[in-house]
Protein backbone atom coordinates (compact mmCIF):
# COMPACT_ATOMS: atom_id res chain seq x y z
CA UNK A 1 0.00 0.00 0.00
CA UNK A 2 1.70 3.61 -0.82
CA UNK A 3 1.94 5.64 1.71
CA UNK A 4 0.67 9.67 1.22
CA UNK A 5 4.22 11.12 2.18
CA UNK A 6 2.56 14.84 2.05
CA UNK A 7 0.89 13.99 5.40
CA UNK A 8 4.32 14.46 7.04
CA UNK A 9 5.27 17.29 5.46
CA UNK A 10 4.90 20.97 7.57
CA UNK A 11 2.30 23.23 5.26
CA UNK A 12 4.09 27.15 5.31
CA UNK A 13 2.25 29.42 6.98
CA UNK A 14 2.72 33.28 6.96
CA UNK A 15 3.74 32.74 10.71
CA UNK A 16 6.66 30.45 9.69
CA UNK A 17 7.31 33.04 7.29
CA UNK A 18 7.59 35.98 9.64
CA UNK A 19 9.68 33.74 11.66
CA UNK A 20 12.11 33.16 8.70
CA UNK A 21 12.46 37.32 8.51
CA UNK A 22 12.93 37.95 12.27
CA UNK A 23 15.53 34.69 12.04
CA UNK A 24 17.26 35.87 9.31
CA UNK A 25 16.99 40.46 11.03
CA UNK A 26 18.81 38.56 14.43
CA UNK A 27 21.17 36.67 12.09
CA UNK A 28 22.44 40.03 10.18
CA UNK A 29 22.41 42.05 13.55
CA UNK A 30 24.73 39.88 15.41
CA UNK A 31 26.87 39.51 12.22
CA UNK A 32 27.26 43.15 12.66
CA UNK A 33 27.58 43.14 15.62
CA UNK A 34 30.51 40.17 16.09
CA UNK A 35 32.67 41.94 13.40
CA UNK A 36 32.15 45.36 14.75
CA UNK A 37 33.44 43.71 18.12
CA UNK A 38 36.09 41.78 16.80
CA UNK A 39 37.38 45.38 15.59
CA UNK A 40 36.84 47.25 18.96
CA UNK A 41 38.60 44.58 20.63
CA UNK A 42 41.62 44.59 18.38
CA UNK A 43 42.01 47.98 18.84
CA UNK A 44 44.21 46.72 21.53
CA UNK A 45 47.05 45.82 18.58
CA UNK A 46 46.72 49.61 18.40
CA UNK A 47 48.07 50.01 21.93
CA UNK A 48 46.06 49.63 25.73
CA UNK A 49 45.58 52.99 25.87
CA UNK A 50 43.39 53.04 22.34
CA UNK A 51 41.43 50.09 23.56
CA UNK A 52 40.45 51.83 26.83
CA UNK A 53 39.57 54.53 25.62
CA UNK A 54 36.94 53.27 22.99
CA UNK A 55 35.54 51.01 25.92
CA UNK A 56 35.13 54.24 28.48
CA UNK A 57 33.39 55.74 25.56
CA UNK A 58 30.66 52.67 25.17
CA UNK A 59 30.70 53.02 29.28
CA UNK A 60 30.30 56.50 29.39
CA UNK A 61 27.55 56.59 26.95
CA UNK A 62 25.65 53.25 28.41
CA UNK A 63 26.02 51.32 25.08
CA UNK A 64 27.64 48.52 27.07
CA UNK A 65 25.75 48.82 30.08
CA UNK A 66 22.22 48.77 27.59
CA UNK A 67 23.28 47.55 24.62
CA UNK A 68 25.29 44.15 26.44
CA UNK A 69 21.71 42.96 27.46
CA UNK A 70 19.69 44.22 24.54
CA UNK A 71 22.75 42.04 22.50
CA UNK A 72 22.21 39.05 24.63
CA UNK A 73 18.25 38.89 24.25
CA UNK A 74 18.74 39.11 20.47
CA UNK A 75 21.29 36.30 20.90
CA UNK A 76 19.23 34.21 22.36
CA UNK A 77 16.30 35.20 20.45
CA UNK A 78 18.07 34.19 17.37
CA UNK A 79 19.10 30.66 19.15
CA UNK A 80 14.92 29.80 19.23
CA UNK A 81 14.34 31.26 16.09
CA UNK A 82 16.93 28.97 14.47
CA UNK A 83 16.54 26.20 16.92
CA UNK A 84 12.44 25.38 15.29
CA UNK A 85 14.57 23.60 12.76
CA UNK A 86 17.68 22.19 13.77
CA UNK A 87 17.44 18.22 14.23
CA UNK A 88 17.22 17.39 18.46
CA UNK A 89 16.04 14.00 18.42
CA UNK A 90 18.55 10.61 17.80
CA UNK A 91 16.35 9.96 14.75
CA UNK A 92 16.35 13.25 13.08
CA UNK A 93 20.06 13.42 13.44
CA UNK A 94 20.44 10.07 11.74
CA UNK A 95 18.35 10.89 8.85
CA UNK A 96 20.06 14.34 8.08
CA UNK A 97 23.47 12.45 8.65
CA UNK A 98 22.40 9.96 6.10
CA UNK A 99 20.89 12.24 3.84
CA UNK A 100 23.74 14.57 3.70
CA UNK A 101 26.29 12.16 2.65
CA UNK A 102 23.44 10.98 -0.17
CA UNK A 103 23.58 14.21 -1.48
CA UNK A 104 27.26 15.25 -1.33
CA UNK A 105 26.00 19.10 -1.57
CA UNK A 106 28.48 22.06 -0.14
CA UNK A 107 25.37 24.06 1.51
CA UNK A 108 24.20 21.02 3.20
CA UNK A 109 27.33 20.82 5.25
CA UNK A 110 27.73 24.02 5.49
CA UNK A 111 24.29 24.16 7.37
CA UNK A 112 25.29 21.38 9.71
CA UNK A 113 28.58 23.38 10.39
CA UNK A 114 26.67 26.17 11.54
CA UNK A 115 23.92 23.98 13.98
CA UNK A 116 27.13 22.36 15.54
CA UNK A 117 28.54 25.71 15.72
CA UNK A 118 25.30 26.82 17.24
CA UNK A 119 25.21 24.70 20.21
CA UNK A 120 28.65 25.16 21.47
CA UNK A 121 28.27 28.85 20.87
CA UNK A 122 25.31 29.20 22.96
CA UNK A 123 27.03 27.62 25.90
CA UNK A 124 30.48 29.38 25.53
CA UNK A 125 28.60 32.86 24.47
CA UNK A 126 26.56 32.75 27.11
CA UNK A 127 29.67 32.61 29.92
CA UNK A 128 31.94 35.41 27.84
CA UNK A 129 28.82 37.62 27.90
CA UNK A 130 27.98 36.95 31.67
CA UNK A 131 32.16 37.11 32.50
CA UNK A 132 32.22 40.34 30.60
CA UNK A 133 29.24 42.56 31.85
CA UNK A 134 29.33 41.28 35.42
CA UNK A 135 32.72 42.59 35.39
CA UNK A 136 32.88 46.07 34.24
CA UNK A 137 34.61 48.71 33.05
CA UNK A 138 35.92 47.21 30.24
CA UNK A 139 39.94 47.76 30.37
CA UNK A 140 43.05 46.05 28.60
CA UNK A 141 44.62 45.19 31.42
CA UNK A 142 41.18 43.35 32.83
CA UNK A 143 41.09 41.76 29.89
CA UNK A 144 44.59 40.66 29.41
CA UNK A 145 44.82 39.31 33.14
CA UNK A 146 41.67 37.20 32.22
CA UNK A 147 43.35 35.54 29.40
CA UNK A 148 46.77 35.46 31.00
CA UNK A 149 45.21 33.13 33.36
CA UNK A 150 45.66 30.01 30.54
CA UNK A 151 42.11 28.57 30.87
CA UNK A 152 40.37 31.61 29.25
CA UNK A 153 43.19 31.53 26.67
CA UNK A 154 42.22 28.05 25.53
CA UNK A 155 38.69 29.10 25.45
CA UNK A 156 38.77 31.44 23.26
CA UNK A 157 41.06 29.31 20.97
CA UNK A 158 37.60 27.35 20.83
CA UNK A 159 34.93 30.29 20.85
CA UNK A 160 36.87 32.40 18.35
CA UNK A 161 36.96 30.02 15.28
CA UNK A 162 33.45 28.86 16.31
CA UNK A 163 31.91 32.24 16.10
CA UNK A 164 33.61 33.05 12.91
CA UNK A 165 32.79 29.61 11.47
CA UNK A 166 28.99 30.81 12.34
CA UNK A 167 28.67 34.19 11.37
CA UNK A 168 30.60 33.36 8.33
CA UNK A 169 28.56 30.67 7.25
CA UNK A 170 25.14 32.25 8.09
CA UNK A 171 26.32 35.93 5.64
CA UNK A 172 26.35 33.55 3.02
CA UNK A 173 23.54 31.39 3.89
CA UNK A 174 21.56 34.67 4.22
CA UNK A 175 22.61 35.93 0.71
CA UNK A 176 21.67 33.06 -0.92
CA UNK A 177 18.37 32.55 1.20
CA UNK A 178 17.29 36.02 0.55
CA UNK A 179 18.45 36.48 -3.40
CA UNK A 180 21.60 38.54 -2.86
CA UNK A 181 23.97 35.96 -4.26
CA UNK A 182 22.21 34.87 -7.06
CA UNK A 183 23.00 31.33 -8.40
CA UNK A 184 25.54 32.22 -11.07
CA UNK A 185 27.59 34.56 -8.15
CA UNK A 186 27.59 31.82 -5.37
CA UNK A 187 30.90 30.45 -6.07
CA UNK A 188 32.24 34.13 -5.66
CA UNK A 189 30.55 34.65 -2.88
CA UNK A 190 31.65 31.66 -1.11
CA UNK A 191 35.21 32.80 -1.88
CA UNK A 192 34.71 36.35 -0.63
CA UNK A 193 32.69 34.86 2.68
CA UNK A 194 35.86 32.41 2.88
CA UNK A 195 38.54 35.29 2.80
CA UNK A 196 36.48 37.09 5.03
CA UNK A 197 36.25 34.53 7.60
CA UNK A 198 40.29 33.57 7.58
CA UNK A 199 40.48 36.90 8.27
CA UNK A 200 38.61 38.18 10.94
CA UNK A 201 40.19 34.53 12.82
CA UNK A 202 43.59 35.58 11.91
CA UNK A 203 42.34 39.10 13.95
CA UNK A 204 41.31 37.29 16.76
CA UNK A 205 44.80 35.57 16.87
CA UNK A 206 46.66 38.46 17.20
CA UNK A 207 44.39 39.72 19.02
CA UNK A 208 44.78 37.07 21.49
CA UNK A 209 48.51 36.96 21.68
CA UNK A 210 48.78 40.55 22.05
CA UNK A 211 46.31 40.16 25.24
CA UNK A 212 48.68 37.39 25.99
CA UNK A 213 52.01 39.16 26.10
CA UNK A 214 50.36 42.53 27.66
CA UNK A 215 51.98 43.48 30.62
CA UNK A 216 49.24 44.30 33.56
């Protein structure tokens, strides 16, 4: 007897649809907001004194103090929106497993990439964020004695290629999702969103290291 397959699949609804735009609003606002921070916080390569002043600025102006949170909600936000369609269950994750190696196709990894990503993200996120605004001001030296310490070092060797993997990944996912990188351009794209991402990690590495041999 056949079996009517279309009684398993989800119908769209305009709800799922205005979830898709408010997933994919959060997605572009913390991609602006990760690379705008990966900036601020190199400023440090530019010398302490650069770096503390930009962050007595955010201070002095309550963008940390207000903006931190706000940031976190959206983060989280962003985690639900995404999370009605990553796989939970044993099952799921066997059959997306399976079909992904079936179908040998680039974006399909690159979409489990980013759920992986996803999960160890929310977990490490969450503690930087909580470290980081339960602890201000903001200053080099703070920051460099935190990662002088060697297990916050080697935990942001983890978080930093994660995040970049993510917010890489999910630039070009939106593109493509949303028309910007039409079919013909996506090879380009991918190139430019690779490039992009080696770059803003190779940041964060120098980043780190200065933090590392900072004097405080």
């Amino acid at each position: 007897m056949a079996v009517n397959t279309t009684t398993y699949v989800r119908p769209s609804t305009r709800t799922s649809a205005y979830l898709d735009w408010l997933q994919m609003l959060t997605g572009a606002a913390l991609i602006l907001f990760m690379w705008s921070h990966m900036i601020l916080v190199a400023s440090v390569n530019l010398g302490a004194g650069v770096m503390n002043a930009l962050a007595h600025f955010l201070e002095k102006t309550y963008m940390a103090q207000v903006g931190g949170p706000i940031i976190g909600c959206i983060f989280l936000l962003h985690f639900v929106l995404a999370a009605r369609k990553v796989p939970f269950r044993a099952e799921q994750q066997s059959t997306i497993w399976k079909l992904s190696r079936q179908l040998r196709h680039t974006d399909t990894y690159l979409w489990l990439v980013q759920a992986i990503t996803a999960m160890i993200i929310l977990i490490m996120g969450s503690i930087h964020m909580w470290t980081v605004l339960t602890d201000l001001p903001i200053t080099a030296a703070k920051s460099a004695g935190r990662i002088q310490g060697g297990f916050w070092f080697v935990f942001y060797l983890i978080l930093l290629p994660m995040i970049e993997l993510h917010v890489g990944i999910g630039f070009y996912r939106i593109a493509v999702k949303w028309g910007f990188a039409r079919r013909k351009d996506r090879k380009k794209f991918k190139r430019f969103e690779n490039y992009l991402t080696a770059i803003f990690i190779a940041i964060g590495l120098i980043t780190l290291l200065r933090f590392l041999l900072l004097k405080v």
